[in-house]
PDB file of N, CA and C in Angstrom:
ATOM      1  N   UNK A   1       0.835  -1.168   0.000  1.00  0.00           N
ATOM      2  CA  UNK A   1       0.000   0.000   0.000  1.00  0.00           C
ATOM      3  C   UNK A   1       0.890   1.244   0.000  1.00  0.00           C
ATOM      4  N   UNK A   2       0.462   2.399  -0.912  1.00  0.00           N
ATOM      5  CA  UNK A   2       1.338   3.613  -0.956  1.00  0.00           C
ATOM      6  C   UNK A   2       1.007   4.785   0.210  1.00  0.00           C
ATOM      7  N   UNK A   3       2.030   5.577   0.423  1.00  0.00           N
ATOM      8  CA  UNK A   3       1.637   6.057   1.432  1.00  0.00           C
ATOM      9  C   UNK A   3       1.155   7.382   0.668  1.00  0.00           C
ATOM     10  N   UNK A   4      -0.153   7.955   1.402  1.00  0.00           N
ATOM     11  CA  UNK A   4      -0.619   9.306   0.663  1.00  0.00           C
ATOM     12  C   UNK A   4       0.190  10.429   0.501  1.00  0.00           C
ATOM     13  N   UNK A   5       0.224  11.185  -0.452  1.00  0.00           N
ATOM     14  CA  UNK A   5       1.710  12.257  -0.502  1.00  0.00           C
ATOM     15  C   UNK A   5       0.565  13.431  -0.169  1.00  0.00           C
ATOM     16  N   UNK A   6       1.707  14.135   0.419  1.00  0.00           N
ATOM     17  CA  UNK A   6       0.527  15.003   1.338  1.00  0.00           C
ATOM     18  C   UNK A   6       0.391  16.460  -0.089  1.00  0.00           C
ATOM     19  N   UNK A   7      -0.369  17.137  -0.129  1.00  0.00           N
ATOM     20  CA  UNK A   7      -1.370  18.063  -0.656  1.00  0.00           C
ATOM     21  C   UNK A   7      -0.351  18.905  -0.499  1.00  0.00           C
ATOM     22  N   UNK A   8      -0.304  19.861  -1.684  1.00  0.00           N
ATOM     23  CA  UNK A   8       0.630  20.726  -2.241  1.00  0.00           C
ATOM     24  C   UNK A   8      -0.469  21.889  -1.579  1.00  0.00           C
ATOM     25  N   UNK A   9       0.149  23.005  -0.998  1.00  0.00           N
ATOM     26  CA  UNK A   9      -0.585  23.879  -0.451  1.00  0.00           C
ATOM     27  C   UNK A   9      -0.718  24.806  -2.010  1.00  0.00           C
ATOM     28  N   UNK A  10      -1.926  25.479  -1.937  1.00  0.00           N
ATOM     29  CA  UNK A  10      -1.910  27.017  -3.133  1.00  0.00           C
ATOM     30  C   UNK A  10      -1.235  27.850  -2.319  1.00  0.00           C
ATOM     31  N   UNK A  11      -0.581  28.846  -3.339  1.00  0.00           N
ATOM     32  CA  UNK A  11       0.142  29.714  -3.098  1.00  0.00           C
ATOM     33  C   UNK A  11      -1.584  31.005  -2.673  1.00  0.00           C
ATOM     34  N   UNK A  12      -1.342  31.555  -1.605  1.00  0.00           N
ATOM     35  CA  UNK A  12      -2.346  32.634  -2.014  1.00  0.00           C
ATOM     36  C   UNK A  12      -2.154  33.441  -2.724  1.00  0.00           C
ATOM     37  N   UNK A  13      -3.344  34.836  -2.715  1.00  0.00           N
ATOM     38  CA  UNK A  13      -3.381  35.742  -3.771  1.00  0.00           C
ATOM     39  C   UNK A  13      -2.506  36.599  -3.329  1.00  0.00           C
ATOM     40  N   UNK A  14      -1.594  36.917  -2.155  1.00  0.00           N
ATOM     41  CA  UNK A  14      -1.051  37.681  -1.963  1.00  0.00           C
ATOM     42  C   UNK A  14       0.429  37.065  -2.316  1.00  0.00           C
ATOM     43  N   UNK A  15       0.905  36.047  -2.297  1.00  0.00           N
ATOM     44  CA  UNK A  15       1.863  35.713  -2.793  1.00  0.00           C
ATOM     45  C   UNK A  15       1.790  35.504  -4.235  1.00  0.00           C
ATOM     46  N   UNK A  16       0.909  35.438  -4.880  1.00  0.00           N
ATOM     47  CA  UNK A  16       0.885  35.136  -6.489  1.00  0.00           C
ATOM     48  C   UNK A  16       1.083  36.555  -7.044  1.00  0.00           C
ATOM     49  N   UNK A  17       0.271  37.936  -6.098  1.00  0.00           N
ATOM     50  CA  UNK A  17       0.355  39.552  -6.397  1.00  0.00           C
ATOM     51  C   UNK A  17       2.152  39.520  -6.881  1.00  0.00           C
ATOM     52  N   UNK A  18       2.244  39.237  -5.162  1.00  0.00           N
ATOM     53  CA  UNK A  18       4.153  39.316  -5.221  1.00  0.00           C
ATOM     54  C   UNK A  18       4.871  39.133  -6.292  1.00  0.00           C
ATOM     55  N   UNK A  19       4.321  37.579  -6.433  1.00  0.00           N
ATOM     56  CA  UNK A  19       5.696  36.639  -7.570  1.00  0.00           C
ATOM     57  C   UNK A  19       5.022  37.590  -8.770  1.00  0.00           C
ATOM     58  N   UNK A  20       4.233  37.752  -8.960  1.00  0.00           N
ATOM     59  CA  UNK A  20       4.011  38.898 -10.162  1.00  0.00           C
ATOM     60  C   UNK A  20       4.214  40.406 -10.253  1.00  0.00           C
ATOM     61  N   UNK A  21       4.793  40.775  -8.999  1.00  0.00           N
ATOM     62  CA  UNK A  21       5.488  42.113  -9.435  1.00  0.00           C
ATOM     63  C   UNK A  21       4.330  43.017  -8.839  1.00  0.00           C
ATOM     64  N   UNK A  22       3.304  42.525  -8.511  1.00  0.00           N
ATOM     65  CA  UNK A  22       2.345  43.493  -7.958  1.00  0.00           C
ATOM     66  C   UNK A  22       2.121  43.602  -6.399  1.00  0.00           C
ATOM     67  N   UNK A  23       1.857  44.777  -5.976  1.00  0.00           N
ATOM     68  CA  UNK A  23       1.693  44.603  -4.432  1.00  0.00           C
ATOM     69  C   UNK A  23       2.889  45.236  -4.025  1.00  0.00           C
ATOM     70  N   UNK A  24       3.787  45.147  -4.509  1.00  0.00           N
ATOM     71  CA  UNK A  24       4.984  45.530  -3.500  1.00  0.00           C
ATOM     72  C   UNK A  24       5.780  46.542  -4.770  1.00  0.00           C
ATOM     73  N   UNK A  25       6.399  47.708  -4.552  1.00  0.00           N
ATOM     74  CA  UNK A  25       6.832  48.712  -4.811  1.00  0.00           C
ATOM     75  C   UNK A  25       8.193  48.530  -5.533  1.00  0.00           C
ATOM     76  N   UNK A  26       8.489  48.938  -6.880  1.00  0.00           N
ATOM     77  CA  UNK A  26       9.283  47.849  -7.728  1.00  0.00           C
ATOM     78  C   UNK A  26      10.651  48.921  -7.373  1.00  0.00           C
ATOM     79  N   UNK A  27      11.243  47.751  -7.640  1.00  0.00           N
ATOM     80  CA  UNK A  27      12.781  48.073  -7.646  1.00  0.00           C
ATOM     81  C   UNK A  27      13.471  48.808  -8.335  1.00  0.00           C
ATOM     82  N   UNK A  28      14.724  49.511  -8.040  1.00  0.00           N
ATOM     83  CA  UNK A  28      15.263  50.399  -8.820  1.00  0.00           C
ATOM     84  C   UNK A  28      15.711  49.615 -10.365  1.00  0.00           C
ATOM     85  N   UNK A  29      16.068  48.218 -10.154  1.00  0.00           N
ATOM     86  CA  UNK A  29      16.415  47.299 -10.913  1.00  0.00           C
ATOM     87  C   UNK A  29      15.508  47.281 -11.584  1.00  0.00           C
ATOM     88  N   UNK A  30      13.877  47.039 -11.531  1.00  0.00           N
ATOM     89  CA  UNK A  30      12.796  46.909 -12.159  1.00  0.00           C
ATOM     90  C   UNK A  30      12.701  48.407 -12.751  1.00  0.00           C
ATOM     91  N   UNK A  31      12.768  48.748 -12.441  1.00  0.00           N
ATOM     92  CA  UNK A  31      12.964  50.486 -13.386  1.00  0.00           C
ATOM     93  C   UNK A  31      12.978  50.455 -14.433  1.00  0.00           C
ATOM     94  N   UNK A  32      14.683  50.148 -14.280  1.00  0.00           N
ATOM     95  CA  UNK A  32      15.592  50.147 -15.384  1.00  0.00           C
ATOM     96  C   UNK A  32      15.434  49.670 -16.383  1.00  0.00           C
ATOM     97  N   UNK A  33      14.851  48.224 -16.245  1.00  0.00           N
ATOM     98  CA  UNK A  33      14.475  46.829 -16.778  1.00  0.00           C
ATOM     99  C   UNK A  33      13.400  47.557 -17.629  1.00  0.00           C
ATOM    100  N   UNK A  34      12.039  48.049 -17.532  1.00  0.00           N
ATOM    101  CA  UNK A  34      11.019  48.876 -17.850  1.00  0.00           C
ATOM    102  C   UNK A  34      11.305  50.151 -18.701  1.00  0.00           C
ATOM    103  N   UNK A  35      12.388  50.574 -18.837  1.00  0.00           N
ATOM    104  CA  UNK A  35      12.678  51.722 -19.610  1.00  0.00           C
ATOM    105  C   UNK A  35      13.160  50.898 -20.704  1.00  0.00           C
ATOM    106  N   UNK A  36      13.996  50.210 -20.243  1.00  0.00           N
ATOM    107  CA  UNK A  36      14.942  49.714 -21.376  1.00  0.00           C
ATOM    108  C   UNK A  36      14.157  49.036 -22.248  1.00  0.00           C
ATOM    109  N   UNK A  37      13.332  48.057 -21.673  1.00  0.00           N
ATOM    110  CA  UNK A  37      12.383  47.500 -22.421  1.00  0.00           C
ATOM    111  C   UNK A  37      11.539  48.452 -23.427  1.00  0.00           C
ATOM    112  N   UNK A  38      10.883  49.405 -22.823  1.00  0.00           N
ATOM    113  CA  UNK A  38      10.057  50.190 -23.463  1.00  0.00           C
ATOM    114  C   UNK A  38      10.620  50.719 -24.450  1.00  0.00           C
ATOM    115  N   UNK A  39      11.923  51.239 -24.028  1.00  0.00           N
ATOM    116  CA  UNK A  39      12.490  52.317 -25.432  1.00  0.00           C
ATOM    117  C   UNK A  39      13.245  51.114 -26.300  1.00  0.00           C
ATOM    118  N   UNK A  40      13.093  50.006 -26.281  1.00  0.00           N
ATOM    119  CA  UNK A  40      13.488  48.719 -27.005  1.00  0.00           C
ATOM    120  C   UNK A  40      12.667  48.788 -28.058  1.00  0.00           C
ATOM    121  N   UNK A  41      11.517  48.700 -27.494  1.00  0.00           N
ATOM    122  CA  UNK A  41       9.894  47.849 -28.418  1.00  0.00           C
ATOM    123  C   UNK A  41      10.094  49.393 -29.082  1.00  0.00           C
ATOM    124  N   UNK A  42      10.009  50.740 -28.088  1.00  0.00           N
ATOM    125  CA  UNK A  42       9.756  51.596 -29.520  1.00  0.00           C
ATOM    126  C   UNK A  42      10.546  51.167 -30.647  1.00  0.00           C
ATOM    127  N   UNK A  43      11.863  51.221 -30.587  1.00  0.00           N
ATOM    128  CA  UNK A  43      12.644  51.504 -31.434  1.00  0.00           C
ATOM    129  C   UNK A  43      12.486  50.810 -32.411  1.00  0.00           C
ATOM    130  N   UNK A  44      12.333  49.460 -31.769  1.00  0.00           N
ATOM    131  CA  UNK A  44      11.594  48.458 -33.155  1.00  0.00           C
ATOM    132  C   UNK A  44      10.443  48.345 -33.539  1.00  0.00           C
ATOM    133  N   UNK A  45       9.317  48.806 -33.072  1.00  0.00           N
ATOM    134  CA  UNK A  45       8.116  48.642 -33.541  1.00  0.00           C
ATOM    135  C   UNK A  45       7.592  50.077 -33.605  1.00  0.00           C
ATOM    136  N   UNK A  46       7.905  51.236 -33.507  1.00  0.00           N
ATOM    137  CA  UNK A  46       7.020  52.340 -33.935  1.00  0.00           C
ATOM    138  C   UNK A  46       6.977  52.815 -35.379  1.00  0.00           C
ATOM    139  N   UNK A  47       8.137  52.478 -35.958  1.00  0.00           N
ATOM    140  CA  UNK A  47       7.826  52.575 -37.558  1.00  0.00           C
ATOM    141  C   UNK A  47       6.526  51.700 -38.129  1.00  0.00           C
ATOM    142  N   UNK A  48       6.701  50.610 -37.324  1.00  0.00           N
ATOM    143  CA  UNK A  48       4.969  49.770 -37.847  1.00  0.00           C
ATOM    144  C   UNK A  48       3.936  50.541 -37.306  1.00  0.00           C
ATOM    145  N   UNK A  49       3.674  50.690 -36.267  1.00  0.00           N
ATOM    146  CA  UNK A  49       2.574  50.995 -35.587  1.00  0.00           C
ATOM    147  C   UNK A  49       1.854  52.615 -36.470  1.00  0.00           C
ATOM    148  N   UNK A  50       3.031  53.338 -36.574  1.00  0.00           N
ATOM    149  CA  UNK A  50       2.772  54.467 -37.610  1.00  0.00           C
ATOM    150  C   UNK A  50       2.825  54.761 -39.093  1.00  0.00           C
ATOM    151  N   UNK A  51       2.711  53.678 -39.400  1.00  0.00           N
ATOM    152  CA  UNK A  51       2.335  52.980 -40.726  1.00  0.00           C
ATOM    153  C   UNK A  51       0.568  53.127 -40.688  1.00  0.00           C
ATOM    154  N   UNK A  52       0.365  53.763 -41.834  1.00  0.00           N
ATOM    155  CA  UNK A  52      -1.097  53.866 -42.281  1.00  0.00           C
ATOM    156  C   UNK A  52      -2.014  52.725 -42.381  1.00  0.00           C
ATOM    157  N   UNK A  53      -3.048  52.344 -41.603  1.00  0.00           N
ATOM    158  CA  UNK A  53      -3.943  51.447 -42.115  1.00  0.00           C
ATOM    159  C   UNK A  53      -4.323  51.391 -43.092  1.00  0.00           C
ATOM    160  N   UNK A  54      -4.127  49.893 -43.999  1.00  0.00           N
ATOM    161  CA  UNK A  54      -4.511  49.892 -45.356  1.00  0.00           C
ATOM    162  C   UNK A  54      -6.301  50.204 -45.838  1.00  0.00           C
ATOM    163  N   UNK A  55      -6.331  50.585 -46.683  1.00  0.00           N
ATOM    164  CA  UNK A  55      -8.178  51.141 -47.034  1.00  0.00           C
ATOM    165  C   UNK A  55      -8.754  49.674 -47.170  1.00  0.00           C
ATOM    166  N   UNK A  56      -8.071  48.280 -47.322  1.00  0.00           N
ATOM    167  CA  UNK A  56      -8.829  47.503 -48.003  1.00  0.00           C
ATOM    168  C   UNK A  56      -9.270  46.673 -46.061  1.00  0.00           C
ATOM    169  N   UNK A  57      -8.307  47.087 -45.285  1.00  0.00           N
ATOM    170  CA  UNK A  57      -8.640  46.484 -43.735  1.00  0.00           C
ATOM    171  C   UNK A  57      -9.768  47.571 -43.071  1.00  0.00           C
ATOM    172  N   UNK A  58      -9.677  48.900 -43.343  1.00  0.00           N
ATOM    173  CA  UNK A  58     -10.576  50.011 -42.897  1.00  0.00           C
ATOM    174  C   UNK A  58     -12.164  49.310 -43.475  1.00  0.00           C
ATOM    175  N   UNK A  59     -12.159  49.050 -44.592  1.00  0.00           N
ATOM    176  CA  UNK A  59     -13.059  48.585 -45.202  1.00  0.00           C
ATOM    177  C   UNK A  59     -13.602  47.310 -44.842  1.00  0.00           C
ATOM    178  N   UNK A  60     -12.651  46.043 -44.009  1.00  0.00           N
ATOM    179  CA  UNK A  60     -13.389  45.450 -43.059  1.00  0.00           C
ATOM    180  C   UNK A  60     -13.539  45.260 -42.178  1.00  0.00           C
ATOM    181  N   UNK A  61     -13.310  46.274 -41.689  1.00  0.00           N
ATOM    182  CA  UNK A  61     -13.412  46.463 -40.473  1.00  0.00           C
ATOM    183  C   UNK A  61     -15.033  47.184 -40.253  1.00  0.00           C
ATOM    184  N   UNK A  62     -15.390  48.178 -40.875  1.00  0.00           N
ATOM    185  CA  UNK A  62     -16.605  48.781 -41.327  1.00  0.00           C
ATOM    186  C   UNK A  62     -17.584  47.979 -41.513  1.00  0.00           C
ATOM    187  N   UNK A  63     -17.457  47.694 -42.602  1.00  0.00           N
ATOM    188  CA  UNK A  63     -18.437  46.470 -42.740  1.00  0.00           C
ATOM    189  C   UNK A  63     -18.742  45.431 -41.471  1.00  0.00           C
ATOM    190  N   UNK A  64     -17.621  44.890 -40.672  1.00  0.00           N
ATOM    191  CA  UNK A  64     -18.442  44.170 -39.485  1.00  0.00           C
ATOM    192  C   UNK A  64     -18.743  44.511 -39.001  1.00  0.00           C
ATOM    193  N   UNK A  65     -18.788  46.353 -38.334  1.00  0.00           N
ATOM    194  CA  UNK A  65     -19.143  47.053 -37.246  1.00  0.00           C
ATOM    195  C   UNK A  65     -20.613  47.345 -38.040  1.00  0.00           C
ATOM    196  N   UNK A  66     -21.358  47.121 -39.236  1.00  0.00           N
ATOM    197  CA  UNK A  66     -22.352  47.327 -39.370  1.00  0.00           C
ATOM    198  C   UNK A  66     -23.334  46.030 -39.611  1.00  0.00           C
ATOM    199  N   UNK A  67     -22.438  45.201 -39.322  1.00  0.00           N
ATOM    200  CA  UNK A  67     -23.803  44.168 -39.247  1.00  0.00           C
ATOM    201  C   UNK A  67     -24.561  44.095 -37.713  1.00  0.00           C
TER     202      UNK A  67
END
């Protein structure tokens, strides 16, 4: 006969806030991390993002908002 393995406790919501960065007041390290990141993604993705929507996607986009 096996012996029962005992029950993995849940983490609560206040420790899950934590391990996710929420709840507690971020680090100078986390800052940094957050800028860098950010002015990352611009650098590579704002030439797309400011790129004109094509007329033929405007156009379906329209059309589903009127059915």
């Amino acid at each position: 006969m096996q012996a029962a393995m005992p029950k993995a406790k849940k983490p609560s919501a206040e420790t899950d806030s934590k391990r996710a960065g929420r709840g507690a007041a971020p680090t100078k390290g986390d800052a940094a991390f957050d800028l860098w990141l950010k002015r990352g993604l611009h650098k590579i993705y704002d030439d797309v993002a400011n790129e004109p929507i094509p007329e033929e996607l405007l156009r379906l986009i329209e059309e589903d908002r009127n059915r």
